[in-house]
N, C-alpha and C. Protein backbone atom coordinates (compact mmCIF):
# COMPACT_ATOMS: atom_id res chain seq x y z
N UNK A 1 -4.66 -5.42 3.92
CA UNK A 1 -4.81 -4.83 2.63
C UNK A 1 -3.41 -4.50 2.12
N UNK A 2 -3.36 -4.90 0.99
CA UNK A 2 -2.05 -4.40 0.62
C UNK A 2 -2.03 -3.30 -0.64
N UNK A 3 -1.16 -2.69 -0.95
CA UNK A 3 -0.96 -1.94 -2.10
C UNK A 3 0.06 -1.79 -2.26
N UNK A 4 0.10 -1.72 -3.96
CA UNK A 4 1.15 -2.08 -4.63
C UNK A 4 0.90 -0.47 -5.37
N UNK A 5 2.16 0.25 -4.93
CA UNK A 5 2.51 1.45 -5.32
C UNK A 5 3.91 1.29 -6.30
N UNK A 6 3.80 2.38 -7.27
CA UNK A 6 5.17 2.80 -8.07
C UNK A 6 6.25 3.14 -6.98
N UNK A 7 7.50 3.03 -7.48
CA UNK A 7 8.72 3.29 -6.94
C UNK A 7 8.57 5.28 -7.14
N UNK A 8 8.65 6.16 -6.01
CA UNK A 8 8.77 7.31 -6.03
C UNK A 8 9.47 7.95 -5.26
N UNK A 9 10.09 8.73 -5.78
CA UNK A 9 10.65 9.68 -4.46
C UNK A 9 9.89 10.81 -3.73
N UNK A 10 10.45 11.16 -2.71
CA UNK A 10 9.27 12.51 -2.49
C UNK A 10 10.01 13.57 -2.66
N UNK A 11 8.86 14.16 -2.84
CA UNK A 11 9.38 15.42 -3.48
C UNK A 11 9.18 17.00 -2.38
N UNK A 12 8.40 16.31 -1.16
CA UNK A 12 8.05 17.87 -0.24
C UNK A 12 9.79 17.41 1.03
N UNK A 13 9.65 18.34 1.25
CA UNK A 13 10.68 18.37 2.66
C UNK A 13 10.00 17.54 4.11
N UNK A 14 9.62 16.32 3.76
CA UNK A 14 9.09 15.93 4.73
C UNK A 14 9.72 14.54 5.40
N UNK A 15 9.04 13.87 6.54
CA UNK A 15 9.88 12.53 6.51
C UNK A 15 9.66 11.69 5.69
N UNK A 16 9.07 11.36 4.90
CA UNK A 16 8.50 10.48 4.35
C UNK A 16 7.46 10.61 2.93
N UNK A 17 6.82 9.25 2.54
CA UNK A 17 6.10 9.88 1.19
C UNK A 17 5.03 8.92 2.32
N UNK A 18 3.91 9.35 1.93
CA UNK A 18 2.73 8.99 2.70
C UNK A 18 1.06 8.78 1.93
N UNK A 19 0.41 7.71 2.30
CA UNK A 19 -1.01 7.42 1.65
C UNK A 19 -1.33 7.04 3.16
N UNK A 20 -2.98 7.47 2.85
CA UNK A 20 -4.21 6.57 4.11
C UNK A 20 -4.78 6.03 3.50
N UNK A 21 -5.51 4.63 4.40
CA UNK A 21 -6.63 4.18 3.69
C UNK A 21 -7.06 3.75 4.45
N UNK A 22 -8.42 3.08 4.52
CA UNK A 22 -9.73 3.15 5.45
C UNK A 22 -10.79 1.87 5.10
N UNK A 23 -11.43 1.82 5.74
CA UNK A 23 -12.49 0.88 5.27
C UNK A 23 -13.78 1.42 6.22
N UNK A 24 -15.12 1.28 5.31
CA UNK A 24 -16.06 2.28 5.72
C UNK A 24 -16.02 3.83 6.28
N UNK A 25 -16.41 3.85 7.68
CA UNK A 25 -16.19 5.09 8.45
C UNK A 25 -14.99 4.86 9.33
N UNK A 26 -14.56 4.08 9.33
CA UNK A 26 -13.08 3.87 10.14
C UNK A 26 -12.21 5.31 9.61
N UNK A 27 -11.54 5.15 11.05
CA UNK A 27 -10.40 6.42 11.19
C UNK A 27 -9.43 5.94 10.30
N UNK A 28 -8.81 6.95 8.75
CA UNK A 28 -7.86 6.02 7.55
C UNK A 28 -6.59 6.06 8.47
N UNK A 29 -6.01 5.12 8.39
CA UNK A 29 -4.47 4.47 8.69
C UNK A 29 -3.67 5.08 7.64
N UNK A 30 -2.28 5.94 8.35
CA UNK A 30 -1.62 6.50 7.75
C UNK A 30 -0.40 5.82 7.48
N UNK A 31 0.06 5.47 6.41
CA UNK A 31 1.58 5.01 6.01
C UNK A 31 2.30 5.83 5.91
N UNK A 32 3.71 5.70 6.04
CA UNK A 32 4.83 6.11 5.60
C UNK A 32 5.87 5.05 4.68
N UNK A 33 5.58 5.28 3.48
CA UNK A 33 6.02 4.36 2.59
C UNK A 33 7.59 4.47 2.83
N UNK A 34 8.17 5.55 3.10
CA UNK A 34 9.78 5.84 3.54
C UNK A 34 10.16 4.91 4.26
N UNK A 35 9.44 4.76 5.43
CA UNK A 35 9.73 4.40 7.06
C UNK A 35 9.54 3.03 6.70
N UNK A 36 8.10 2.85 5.89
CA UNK A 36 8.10 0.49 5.70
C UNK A 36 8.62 0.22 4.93
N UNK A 37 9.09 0.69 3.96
CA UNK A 37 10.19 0.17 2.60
C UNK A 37 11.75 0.29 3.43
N UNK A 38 12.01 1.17 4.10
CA UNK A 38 13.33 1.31 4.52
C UNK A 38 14.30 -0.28 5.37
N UNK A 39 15.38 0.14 5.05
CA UNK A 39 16.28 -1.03 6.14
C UNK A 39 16.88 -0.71 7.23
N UNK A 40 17.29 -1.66 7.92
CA UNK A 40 17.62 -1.57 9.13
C UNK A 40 19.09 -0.78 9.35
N UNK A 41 19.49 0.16 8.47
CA UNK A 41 20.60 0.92 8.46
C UNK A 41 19.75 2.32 8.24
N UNK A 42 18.55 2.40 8.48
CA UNK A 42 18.24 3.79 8.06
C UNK A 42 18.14 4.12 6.67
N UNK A 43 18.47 3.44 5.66
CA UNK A 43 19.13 3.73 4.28
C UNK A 43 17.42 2.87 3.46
N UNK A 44 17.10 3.35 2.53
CA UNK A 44 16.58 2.48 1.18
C UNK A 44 17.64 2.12 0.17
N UNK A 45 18.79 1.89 0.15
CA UNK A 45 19.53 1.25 -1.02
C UNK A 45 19.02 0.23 -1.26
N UNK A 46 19.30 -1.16 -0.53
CA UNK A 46 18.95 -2.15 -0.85
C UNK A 46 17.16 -2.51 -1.22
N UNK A 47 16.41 -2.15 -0.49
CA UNK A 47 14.87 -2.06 -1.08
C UNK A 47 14.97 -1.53 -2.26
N UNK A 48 15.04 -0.29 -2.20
CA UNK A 48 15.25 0.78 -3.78
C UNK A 48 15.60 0.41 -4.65
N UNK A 49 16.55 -1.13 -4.69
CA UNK A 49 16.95 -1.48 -5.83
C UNK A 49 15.95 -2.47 -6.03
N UNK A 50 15.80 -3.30 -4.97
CA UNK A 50 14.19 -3.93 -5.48
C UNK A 50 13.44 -3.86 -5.94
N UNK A 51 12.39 -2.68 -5.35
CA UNK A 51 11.83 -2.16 -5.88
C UNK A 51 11.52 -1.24 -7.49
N UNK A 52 12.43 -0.54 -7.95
CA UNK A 52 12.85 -0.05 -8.79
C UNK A 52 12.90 -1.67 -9.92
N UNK A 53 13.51 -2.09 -9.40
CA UNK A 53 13.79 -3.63 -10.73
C UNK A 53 12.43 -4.33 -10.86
N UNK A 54 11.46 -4.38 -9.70
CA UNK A 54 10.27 -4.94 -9.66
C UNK A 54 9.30 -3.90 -10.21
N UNK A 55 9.83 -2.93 -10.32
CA UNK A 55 8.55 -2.00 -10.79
C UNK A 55 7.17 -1.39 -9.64
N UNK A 56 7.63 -2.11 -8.55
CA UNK A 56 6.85 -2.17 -7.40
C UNK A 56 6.95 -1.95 -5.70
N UNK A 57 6.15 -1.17 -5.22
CA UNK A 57 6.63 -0.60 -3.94
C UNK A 57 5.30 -1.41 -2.95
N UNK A 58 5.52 -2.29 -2.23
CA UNK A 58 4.78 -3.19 -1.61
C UNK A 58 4.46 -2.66 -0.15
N UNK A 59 3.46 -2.65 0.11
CA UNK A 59 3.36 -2.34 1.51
C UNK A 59 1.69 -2.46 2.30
N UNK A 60 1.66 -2.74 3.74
CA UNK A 60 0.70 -3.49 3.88
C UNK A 60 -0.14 -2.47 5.29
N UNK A 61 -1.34 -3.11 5.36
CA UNK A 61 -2.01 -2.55 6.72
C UNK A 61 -2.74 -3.51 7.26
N UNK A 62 -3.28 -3.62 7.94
CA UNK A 62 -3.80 -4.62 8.90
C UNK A 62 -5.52 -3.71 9.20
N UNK A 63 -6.71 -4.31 9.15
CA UNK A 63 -7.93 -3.76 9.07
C UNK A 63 -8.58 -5.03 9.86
N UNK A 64 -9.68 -4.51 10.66
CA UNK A 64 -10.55 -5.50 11.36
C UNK A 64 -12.32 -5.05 11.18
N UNK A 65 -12.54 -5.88 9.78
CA UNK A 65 -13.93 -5.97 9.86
C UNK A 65 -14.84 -6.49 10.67
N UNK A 66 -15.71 -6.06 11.35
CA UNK A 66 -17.05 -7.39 12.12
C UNK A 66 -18.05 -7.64 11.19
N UNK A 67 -18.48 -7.84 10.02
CA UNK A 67 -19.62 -8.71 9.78
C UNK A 67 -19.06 -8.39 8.19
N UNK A 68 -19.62 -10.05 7.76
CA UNK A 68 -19.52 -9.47 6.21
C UNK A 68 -20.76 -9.28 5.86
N UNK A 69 -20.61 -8.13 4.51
CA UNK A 69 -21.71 -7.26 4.12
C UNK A 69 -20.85 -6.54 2.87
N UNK A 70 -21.14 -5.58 2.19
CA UNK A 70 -20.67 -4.26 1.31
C UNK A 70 -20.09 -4.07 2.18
N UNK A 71 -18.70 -3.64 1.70
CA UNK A 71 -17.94 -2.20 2.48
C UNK A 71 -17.36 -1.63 1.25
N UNK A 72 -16.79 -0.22 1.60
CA UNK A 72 -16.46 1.06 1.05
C UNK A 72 -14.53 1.24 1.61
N UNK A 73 -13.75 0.87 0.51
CA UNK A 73 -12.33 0.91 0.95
C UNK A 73 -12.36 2.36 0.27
N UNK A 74 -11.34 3.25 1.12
CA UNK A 74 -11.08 4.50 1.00
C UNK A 74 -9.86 4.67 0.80
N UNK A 75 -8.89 4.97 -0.23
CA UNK A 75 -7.60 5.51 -0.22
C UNK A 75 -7.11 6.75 -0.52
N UNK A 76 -6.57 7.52 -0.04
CA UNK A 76 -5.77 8.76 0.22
C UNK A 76 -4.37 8.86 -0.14
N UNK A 77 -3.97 9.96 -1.35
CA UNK A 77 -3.07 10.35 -1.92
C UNK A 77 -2.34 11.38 -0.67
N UNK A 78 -1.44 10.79 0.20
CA UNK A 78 -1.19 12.19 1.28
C UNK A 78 -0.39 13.13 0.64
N UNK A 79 0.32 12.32 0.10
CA UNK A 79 1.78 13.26 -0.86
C UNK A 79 1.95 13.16 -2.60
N UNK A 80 2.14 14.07 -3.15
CA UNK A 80 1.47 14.41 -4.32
C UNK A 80 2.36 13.20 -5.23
N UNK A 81 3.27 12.69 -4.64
CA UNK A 81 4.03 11.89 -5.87
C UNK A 81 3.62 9.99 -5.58
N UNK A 82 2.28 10.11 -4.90
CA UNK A 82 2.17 8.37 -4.34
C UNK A 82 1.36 8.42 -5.82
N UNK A 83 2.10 6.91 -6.61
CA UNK A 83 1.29 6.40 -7.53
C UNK A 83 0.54 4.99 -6.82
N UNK A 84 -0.30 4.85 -7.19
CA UNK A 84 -1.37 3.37 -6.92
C UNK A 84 -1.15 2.51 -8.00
N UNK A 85 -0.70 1.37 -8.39
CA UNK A 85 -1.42 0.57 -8.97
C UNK A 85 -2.04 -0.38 -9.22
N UNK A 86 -2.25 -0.99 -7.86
CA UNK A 86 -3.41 -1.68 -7.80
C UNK A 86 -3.87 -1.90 -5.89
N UNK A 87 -4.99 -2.08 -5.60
CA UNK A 87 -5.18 -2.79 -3.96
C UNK A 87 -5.54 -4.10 -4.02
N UNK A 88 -5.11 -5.12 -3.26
CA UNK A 88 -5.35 -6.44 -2.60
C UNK A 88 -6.13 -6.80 -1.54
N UNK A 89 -7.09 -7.24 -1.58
CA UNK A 89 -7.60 -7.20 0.23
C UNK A 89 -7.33 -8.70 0.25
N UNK A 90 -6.57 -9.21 1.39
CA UNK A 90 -6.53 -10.36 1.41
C UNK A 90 -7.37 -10.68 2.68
N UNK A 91 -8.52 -12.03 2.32
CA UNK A 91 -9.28 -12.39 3.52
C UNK A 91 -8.73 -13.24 4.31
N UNK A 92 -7.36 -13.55 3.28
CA UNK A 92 -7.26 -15.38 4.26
C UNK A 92 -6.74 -16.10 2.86
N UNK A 93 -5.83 -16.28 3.08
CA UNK A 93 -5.64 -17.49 2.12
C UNK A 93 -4.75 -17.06 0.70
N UNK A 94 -4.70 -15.81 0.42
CA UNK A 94 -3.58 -15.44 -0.08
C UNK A 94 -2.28 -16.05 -0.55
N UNK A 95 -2.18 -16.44 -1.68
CA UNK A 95 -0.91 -17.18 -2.09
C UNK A 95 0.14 -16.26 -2.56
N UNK A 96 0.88 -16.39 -2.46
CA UNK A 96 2.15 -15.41 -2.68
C UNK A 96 2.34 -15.41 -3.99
N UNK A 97 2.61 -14.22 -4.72
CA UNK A 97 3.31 -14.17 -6.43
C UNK A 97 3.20 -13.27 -6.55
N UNK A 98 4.36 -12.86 -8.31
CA UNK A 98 5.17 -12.29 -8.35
C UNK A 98 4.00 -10.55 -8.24
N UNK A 99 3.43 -10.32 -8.83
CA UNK A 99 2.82 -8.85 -8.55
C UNK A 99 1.52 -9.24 -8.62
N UNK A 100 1.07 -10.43 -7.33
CA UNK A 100 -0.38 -10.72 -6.96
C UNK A 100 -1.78 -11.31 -7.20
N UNK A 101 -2.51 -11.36 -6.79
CA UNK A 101 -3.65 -12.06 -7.75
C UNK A 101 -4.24 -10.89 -8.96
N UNK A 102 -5.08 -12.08 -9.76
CA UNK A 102 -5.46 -10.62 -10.91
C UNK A 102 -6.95 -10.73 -10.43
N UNK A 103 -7.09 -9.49 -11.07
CA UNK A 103 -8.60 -8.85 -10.65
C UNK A 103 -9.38 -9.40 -10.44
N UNK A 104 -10.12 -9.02 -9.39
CA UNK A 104 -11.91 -10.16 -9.04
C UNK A 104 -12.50 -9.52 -9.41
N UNK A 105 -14.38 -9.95 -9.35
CA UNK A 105 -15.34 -9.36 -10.14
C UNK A 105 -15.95 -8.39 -8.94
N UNK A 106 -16.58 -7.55 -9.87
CA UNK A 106 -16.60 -6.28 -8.72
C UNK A 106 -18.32 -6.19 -8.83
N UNK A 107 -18.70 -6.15 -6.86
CA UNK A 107 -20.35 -5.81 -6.96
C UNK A 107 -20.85 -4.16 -7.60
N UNK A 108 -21.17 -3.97 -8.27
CA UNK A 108 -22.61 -2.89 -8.01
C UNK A 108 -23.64 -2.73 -6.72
């Protein structure tokens, strides 16, 4: 699953800026958008400028469904400054571009 969050800073004294998300009753998977955007110097300069120019803060989780059926994706604001703007579930097959596929049709 991916989500495509705004460029933010955080704003609490913490390590990181942070969202969960979940699928059904699964235990939600916690990000640290700090810690997966960051580079290998410890630093966000170089992402930050990416990001910031892309308008977009990319970041991913890994989920293991057993049967297809309805499910219920759950996302969690951990820290008050995470913007969302949009989720991806990719099943397979996912083609790469510039800010993703556009919207599918949604069950009732």
């Amino acid at each position: 699953m991916w989500a495509y969050l705004s460029p933010r800073n955080n704003v609490l004294a913490t390590d990181g800026l942070k969202y969960a998300v979940s699928f059904d009753d699964d235990r939600p998977q916690t990000v640290n958008i700090t810690k997966a955007t960051g580079s290998d110097d410890g630093t966000m300069n170089r992402r930050w400028a990416r990001t910031t120019s892309d308008n977009v803060n990319l970041t991913g989780t890994e989920h293991r469904i057993g049967r297809a059926s309805r499910h219920v994706l759950r996302f969690w604001m951990v820290d008050p400054t995470v913007v969302l703007q949009k989720l991806v579930v990719d099943t397979g097959g996912l083609r790469p571009s510039y800010m993703g596929p556009p919207e599918s049709m949604r069950l009732r």
